[in-house]
Protein backbone atom coordinates (compact mmCIF):
# COMPACT_ATOMS: atom_id res chain seq x y z
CA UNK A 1 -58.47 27.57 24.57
CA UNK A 2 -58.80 29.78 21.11
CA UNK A 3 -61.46 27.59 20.19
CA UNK A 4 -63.23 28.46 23.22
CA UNK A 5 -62.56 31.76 23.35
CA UNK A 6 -63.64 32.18 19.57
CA UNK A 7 -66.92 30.13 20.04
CA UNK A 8 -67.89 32.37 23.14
CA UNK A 9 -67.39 35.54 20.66
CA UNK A 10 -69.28 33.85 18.12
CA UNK A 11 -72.18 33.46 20.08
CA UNK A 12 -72.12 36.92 21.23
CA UNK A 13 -72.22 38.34 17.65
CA UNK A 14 -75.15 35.55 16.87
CA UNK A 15 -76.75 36.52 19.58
CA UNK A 16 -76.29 40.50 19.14
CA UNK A 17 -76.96 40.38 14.98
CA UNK A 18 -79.65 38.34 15.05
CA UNK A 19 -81.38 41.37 16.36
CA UNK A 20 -80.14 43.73 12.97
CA UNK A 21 -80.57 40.76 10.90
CA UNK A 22 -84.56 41.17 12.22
CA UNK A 23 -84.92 44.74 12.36
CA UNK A 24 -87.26 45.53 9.63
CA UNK A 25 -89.56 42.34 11.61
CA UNK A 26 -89.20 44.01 14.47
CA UNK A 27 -90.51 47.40 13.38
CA UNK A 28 -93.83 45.27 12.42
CA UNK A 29 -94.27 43.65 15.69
CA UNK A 30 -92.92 45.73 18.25
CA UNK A 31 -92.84 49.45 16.83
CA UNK A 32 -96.32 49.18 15.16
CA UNK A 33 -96.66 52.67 12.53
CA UNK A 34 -98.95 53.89 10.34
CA UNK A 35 -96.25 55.70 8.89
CA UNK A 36 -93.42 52.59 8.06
CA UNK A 37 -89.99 54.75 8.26
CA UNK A 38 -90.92 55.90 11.78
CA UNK A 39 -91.63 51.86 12.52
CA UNK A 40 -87.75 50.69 10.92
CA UNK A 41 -85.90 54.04 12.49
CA UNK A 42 -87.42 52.55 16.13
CA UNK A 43 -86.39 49.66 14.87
CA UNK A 44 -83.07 50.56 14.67
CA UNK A 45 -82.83 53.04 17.24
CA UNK A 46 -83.35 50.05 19.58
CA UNK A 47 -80.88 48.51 17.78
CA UNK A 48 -78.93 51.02 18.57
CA UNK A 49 -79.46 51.14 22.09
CA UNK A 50 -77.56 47.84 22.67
CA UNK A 51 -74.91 49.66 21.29
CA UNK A 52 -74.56 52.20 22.80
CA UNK A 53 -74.48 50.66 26.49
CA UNK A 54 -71.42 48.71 25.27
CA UNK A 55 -69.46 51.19 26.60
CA UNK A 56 -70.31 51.13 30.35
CA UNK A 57 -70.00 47.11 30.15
CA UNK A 58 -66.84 47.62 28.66
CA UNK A 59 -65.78 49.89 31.29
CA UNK A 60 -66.71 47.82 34.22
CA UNK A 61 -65.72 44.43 32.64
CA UNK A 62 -62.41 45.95 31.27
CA UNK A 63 -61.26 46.87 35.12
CA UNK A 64 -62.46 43.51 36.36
CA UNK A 65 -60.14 41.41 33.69
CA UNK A 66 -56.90 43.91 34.81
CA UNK A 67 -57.94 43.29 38.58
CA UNK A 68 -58.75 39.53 39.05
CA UNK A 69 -58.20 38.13 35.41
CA UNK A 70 -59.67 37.58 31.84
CA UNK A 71 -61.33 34.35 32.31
CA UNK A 72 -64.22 35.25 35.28
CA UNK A 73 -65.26 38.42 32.95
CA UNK A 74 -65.79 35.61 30.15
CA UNK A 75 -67.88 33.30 32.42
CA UNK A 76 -69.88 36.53 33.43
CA UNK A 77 -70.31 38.23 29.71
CA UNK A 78 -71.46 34.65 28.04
CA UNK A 79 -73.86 34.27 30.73
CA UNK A 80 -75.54 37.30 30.75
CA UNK A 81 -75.93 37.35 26.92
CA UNK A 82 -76.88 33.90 26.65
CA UNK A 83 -79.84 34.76 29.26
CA UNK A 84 -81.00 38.05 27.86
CA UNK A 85 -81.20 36.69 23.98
CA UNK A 86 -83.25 33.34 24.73
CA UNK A 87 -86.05 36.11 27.10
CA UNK A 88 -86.08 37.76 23.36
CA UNK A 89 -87.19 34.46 21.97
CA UNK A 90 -89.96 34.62 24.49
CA UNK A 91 -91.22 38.11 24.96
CA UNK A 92 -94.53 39.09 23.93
CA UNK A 93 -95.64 41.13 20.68
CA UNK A 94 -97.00 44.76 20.65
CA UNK A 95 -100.47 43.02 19.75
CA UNK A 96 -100.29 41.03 22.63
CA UNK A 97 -99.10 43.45 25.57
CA UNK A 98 -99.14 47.08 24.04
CA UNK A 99 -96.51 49.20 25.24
CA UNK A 100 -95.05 46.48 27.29
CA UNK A 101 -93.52 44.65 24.61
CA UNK A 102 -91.24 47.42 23.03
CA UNK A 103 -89.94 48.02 27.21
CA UNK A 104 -89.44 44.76 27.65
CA UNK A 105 -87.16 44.25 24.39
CA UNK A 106 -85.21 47.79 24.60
CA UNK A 107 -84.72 46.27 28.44
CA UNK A 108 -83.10 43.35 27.09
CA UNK A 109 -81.36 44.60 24.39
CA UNK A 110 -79.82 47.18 27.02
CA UNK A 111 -78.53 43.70 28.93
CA UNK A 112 -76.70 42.33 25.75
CA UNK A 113 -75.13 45.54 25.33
CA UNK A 114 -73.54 45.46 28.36
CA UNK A 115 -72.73 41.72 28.04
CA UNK A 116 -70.56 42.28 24.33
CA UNK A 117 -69.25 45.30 25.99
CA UNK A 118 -67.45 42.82 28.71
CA UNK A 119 -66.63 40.09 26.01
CA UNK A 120 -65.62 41.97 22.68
CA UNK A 121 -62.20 43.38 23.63
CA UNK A 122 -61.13 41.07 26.44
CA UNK A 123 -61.61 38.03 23.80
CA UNK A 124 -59.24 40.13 21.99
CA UNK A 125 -57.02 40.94 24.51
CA UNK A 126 -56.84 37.25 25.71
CA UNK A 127 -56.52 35.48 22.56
CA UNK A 128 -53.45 37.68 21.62
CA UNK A 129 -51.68 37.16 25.17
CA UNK A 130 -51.92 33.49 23.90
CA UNK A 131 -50.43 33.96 20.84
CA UNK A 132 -47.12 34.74 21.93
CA UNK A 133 -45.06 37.24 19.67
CA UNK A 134 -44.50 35.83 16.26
CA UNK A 135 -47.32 35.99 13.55
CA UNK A 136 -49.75 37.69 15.81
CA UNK A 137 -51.62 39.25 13.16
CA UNK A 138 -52.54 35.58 11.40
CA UNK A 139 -53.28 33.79 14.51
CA UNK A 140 -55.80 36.17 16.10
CA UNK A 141 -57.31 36.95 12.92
CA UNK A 142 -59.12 34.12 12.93
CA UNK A 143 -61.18 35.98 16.16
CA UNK A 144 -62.50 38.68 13.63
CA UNK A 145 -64.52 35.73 11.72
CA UNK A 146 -66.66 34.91 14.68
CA UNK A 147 -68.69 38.33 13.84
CA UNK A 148 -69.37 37.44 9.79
CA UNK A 149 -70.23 34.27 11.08
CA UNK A 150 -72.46 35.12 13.53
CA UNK A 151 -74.20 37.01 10.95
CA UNK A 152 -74.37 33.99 8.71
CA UNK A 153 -75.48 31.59 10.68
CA UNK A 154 -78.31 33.65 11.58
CA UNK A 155 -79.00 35.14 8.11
CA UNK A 156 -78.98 31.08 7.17
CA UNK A 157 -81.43 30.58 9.95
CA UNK A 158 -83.93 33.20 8.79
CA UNK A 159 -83.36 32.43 5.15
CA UNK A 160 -84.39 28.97 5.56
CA UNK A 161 -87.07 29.68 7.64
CA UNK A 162 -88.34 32.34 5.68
CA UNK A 163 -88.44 29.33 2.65
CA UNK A 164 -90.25 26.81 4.71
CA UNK A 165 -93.11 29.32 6.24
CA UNK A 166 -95.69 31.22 4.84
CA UNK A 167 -95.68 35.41 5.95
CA UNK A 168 -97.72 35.05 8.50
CA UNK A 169 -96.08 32.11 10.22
CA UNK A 170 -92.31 33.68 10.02
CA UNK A 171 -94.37 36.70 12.09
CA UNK A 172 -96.36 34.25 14.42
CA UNK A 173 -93.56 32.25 15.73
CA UNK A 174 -90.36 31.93 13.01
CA UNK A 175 -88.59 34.76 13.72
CA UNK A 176 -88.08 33.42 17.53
CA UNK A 177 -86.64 30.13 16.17
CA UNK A 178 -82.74 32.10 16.18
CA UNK A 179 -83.43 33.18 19.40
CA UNK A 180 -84.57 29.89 20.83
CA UNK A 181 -81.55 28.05 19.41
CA UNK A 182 -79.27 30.38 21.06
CA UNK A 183 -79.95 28.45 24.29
CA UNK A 184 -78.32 25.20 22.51
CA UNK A 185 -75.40 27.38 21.89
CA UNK A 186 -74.80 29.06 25.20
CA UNK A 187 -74.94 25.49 26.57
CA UNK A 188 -71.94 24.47 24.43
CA UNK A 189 -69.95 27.83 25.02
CA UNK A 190 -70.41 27.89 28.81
CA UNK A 191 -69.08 24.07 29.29
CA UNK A 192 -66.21 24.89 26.79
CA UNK A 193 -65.11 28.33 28.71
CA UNK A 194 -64.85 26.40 31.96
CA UNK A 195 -62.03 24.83 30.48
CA UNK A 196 -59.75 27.86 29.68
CA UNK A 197 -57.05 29.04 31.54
CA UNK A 198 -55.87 31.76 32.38
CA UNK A 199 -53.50 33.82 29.90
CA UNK A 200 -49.76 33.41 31.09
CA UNK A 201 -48.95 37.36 31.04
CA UNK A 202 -51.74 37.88 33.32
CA UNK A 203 -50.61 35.09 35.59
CA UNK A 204 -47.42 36.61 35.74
CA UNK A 205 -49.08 39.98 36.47
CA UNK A 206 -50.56 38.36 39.54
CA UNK A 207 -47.49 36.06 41.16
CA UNK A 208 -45.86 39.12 40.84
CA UNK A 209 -48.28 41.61 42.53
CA UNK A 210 -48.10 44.26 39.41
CA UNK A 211 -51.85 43.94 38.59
CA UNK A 212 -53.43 47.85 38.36
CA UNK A 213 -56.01 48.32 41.13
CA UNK A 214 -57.35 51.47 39.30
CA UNK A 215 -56.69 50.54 35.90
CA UNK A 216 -59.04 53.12 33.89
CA UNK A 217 -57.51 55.91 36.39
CA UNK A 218 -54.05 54.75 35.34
CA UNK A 219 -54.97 54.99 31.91
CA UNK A 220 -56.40 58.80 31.55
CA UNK A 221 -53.12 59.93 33.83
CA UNK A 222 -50.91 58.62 31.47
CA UNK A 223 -50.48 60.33 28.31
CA UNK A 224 -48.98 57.67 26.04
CA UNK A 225 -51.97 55.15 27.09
CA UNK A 226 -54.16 58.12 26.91
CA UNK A 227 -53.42 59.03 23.31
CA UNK A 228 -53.32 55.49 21.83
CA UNK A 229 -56.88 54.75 23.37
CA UNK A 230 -57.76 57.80 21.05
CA UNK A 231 -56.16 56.50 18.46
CA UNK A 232 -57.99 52.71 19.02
CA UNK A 233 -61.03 54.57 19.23
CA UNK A 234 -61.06 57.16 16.21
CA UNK A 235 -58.96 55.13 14.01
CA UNK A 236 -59.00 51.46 14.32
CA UNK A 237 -62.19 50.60 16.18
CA UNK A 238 -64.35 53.22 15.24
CA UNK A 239 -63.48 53.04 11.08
CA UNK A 240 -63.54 49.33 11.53
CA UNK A 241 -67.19 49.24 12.80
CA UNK A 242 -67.93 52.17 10.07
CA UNK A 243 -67.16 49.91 7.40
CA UNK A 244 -68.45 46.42 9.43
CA UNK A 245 -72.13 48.29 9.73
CA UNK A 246 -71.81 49.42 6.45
CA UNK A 247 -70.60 46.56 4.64
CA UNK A 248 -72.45 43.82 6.57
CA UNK A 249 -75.31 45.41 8.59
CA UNK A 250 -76.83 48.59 6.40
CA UNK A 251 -76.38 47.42 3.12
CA UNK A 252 -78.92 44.31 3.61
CA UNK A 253 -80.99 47.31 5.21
CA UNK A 254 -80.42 49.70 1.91
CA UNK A 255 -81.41 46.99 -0.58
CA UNK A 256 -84.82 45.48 1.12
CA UNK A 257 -86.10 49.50 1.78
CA UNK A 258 -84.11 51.86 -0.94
CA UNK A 259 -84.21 48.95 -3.77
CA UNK A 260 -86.77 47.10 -2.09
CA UNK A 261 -85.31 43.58 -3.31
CA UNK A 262 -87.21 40.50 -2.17
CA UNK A 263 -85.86 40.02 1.82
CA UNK A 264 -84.84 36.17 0.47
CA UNK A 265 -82.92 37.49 -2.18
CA UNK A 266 -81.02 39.98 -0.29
CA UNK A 267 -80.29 37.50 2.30
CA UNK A 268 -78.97 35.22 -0.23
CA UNK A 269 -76.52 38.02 -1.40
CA UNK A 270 -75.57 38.73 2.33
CA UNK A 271 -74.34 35.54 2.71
CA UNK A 272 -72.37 35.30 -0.47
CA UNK A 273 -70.41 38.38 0.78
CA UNK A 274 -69.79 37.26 4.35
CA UNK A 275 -68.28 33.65 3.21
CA UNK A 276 -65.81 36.36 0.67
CA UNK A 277 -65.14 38.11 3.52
CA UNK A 278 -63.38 34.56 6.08
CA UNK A 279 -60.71 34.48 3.83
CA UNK A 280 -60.13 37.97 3.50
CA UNK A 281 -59.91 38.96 7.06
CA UNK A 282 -57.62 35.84 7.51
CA UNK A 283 -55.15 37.10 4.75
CA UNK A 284 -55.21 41.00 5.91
CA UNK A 285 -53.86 39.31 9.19
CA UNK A 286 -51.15 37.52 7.67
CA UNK A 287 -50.45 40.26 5.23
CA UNK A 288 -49.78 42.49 8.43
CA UNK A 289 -47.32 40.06 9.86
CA UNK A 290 -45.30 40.56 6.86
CA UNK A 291 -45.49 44.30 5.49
CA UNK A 292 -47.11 45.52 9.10
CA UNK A 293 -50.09 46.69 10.88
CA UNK A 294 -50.43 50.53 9.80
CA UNK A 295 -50.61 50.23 6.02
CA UNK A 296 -52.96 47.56 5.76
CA UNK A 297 -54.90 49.30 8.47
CA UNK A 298 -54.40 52.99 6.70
CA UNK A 299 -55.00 51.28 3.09
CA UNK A 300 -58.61 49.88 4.26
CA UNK A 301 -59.65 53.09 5.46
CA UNK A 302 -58.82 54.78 2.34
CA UNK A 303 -60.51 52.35 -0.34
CA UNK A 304 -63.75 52.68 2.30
CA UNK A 305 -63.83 56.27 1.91
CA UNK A 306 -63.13 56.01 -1.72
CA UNK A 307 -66.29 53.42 -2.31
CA UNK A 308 -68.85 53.44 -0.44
CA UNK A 309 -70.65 56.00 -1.84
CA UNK A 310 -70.15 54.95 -5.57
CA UNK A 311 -70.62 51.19 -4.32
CA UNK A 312 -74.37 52.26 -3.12
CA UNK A 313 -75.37 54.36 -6.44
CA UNK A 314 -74.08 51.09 -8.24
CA UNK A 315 -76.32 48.66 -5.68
CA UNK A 316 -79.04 51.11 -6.73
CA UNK A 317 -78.88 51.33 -10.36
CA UNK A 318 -78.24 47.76 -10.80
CA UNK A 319 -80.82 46.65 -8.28
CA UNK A 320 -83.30 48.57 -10.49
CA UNK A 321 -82.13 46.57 -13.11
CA UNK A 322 -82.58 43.45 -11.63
CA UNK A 323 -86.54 44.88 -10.05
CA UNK A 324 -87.36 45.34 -14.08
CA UNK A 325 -86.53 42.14 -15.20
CA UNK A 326 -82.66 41.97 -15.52
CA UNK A 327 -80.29 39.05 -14.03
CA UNK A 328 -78.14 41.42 -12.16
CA UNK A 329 -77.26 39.27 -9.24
CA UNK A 330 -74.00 38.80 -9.77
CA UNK A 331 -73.02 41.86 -10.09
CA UNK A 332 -74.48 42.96 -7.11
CA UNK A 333 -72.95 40.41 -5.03
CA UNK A 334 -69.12 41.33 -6.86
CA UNK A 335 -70.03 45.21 -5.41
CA UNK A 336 -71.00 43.45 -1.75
CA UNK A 337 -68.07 40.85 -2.23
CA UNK A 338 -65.66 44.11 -3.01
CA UNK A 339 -66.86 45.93 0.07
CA UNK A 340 -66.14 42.73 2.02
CA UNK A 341 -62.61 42.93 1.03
CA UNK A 342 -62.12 46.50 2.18
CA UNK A 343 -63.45 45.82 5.14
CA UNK A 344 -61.24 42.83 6.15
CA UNK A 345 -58.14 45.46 5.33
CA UNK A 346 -59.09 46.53 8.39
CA UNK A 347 -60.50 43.93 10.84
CA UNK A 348 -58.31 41.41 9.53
CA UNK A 349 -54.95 43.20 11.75
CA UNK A 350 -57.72 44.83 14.41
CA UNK A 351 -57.63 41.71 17.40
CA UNK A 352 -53.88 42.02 17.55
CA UNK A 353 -53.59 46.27 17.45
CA UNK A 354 -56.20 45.81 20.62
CA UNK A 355 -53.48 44.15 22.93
CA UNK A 356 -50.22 45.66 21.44
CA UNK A 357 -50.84 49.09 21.57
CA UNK A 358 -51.40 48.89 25.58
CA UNK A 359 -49.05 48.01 28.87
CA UNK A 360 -49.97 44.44 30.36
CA UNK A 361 -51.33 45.86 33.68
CA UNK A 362 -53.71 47.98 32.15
CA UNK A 363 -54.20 46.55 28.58
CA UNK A 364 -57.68 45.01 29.60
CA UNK A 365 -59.34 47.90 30.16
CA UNK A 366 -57.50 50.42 27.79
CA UNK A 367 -58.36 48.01 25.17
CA UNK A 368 -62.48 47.03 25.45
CA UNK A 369 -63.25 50.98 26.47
CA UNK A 370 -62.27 52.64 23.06
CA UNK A 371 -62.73 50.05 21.35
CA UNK A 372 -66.69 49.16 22.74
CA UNK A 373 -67.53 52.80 22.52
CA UNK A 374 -66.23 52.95 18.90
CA UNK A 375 -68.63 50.08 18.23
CA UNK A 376 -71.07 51.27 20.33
CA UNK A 377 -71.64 55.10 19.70
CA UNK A 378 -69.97 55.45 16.15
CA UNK A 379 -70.92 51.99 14.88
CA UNK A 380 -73.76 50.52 16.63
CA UNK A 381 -75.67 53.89 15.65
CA UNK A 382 -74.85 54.23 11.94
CA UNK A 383 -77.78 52.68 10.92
CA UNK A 384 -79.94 54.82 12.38
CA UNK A 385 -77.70 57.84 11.50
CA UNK A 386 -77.34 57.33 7.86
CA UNK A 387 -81.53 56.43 7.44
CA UNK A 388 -82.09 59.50 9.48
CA UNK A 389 -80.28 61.79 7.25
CA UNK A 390 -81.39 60.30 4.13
CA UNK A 391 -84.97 61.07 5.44
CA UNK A 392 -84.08 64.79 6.32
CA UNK A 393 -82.89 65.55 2.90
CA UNK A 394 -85.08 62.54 0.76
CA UNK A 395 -82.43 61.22 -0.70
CA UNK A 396 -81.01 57.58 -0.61
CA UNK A 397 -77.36 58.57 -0.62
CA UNK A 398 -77.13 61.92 1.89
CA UNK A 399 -76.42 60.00 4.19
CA UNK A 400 -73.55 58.23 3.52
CA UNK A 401 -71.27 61.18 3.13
CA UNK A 402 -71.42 60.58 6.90
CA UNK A 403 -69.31 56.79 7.02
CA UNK A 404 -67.19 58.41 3.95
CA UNK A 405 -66.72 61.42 5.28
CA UNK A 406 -65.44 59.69 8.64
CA UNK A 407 -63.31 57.10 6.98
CA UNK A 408 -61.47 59.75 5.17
CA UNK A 409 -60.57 61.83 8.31
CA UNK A 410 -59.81 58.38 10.42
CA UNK A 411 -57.39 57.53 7.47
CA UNK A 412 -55.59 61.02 7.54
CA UNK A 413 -55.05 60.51 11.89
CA UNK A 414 -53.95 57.09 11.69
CA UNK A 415 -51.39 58.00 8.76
CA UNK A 416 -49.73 60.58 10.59
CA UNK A 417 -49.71 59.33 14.50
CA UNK A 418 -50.65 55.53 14.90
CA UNK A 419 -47.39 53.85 15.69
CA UNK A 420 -46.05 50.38 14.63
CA UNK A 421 -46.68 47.24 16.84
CA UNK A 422 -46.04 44.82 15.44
CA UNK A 423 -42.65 43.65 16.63
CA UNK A 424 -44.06 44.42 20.66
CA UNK A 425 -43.45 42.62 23.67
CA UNK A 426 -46.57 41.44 25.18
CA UNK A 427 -45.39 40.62 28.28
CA UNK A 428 -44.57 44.39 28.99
């Protein structure tokens, strides 16, 4: 069952990265520009808009999974993604359809967003109901790999492809190849979700007639629920997907348009940092079994707020170095590997906090809201954010005082109100 709950949330992230993995081919054939910033900020911006939906799927899958159970949202949410990223795989360039194209991909990418709004969350809050209540922390970090590797498979994809093709092939037809395999994959994650059952504390919920029938209403009139959603959202969630789009998303961005290393290299150093980052994650979720949740939580926000602006200068100067004729690679992919390590502070604990800060009846829905529009609105948008400041004051680095700027104030909150959970019943 945590197999194929896992593979499910893989193939969302595969399916959902593929599309930031692409963005600066997307700008080319979708967002055609004389001017090429205004091409990779619509780029992003549609990105972006994936994102930001997450929110309303979250809120309408989150009350379905308190009111009739976890597993039909998952057989709805894999579905729905599946369908809308293989259509990507197919849709028709700007060249080919004008303004049709760039409709007919925000369109879709509007359906995905809904679709990881349903499933990122609930997989959370199901494989942690499983778990039972010793060594939550280790046994659900393992969910938190399915995004790096969801990035890494498909940064593998296009790396490979990018090797075997000329240019104008990878434009032609290559860059549908991670879309079209996608199909293969929902295949395999649809037949191995029909087999899960359904978590024993909702199935206890429902023999005893407790389930919420307004579960997001219950939420916002209770003030304890109320305040920890805040807390998920502003602290845990939100500084989490800070540092994931950072780390993993807008540094690949930063070093193929503000370096302007080769795409293949910069691929190549992506997936260096994303295999650093499995074993990470998978010890900051054991290490919060044993010293608890808040300080490796509070610790990761710190360090990100601390870095990531010196980590960038350093990407800079030393990807310079490299551009001139220096072998800096290494030392590039120690300053991605190092970010990688912060971020798993945080992520590693994050698929246990989602379930144990919320009551059973209601822990569906209190969970995937702050937690998708943390992703969504504070995340899913960074890219965009960040590249839109640095173009209003030309500067490569003006905008990252936003993420660090963030992290430190999310650090401060979490420090002085989140609470403890790791020794909670689940089953209350």
């Amino acid at each position: 069952m945590a197999i194929a709950a896992c593979f499910g949330t893989f193939l969302e992230w595969y399916d959902f990265l593929t599309f930031a993995t692409l963005a600066v081919v997307f700008d080319l054939l979708f967002f055609p520009s004389s001017d090429p910033s205004t091409g990779l900020l619509t780029s992003l911006a549609t990105f972006g808009v994936g994102m930001v939906v997450r929110p309303i799927g979250a809120a309408i899958f989150g009350g379905i999974g308190d009111r009739i159970g976890r597993r039909p949202v998952f057989m709805i949410t894999i579905t729905l993604m599946g369908i809308a990223t293989v259509c990507v795989g197919f849709l028709p360039t700007y060249a080919q359809v004008g303004i049709w194209a760039p409709i007919l991909l925000v369109s879709l990418r509007l359906l995905q967003g809904l679709s990881a709004g349903g499933e990122i969350g609930g997989s959370a809050v199901y494989l942690t109901e499983h778990a039972g209540n010793s060594n939550r922390g280790f046994k659900t970090s393992f969910l938190q790999l399915m995004g790096p590797i969801g990035i890494l498979v498909s940064t593998l994809q296009i790396t490979i492809l990018q090797y075997w093709l000329t240019t104008a092939e990878f434009l032609t037809w290559g860059w549908r190849v991670p879309f079209w395999v996608s199909l293969i994959l929902l295949l395999v994650a649809f037949k191995a979700r029909m087999a899960i059952e359904e978590t024993p504390i909702y199935l206890q919920l429902s023999k005893a007639e407790t389930q919420s029938k307004s579960p997001l209403r219950d939420n916002f009139k209770d003030p304890e629920t109320r305040n920890r959603m805040f807390l998920l959202f502003f602290c845990i969630s939100a500084g989490g997907a800070v540092l994931f789009f950072c780390v993993q998303v807008y540094t690949s961005i930063f070093l193929k348009t503000s370096v302007k290393l080769p795409s293949q290299l910069v691929d190549q150093l992506s997936i260096y940092a994303t295999i650093a980052l499995l074993p990470f994650t998978i010890f900051a979720g054991w290490l919060s079994d044993k010293i608890d949740r808040k300080p490796v939580v509070v610790s990761g926000l710190i360090l990100g707020a601390a870095f990531i602006l010196p980590a960038f200068h350093l990407l800079q100067k030393i990807g310079q170095e490299h551009i001139l004729g220096g072998n800096q690679t290494i030392y590039i992919a120690a300053i991605l590997i190092g970010l990688s390590a912060i971020l798993a502070l945080v992520v590693g604990p994050q698929t246990a906090l989602l379930a144990e800060l919320f009551p059973a009846k209601t822990r569906n829905s209190a969970a995937t809201l702050p937690h998708n529009l943390a992703a969504g609105w504070i995340g899913g948008l960074l890219p965009l954010v960040v590249t839109l400041l640095n173009q209003r004051w030309a500067s490569d680095f003006a905008g990252l005082w936003y993420p660090t700027i963030f992290l430190g104030t999310a650090a401060l909150v979490a420090l002085i109100f989140l609470p403890e959970t790791k020794a909670v019943n689940l089953t209350n």
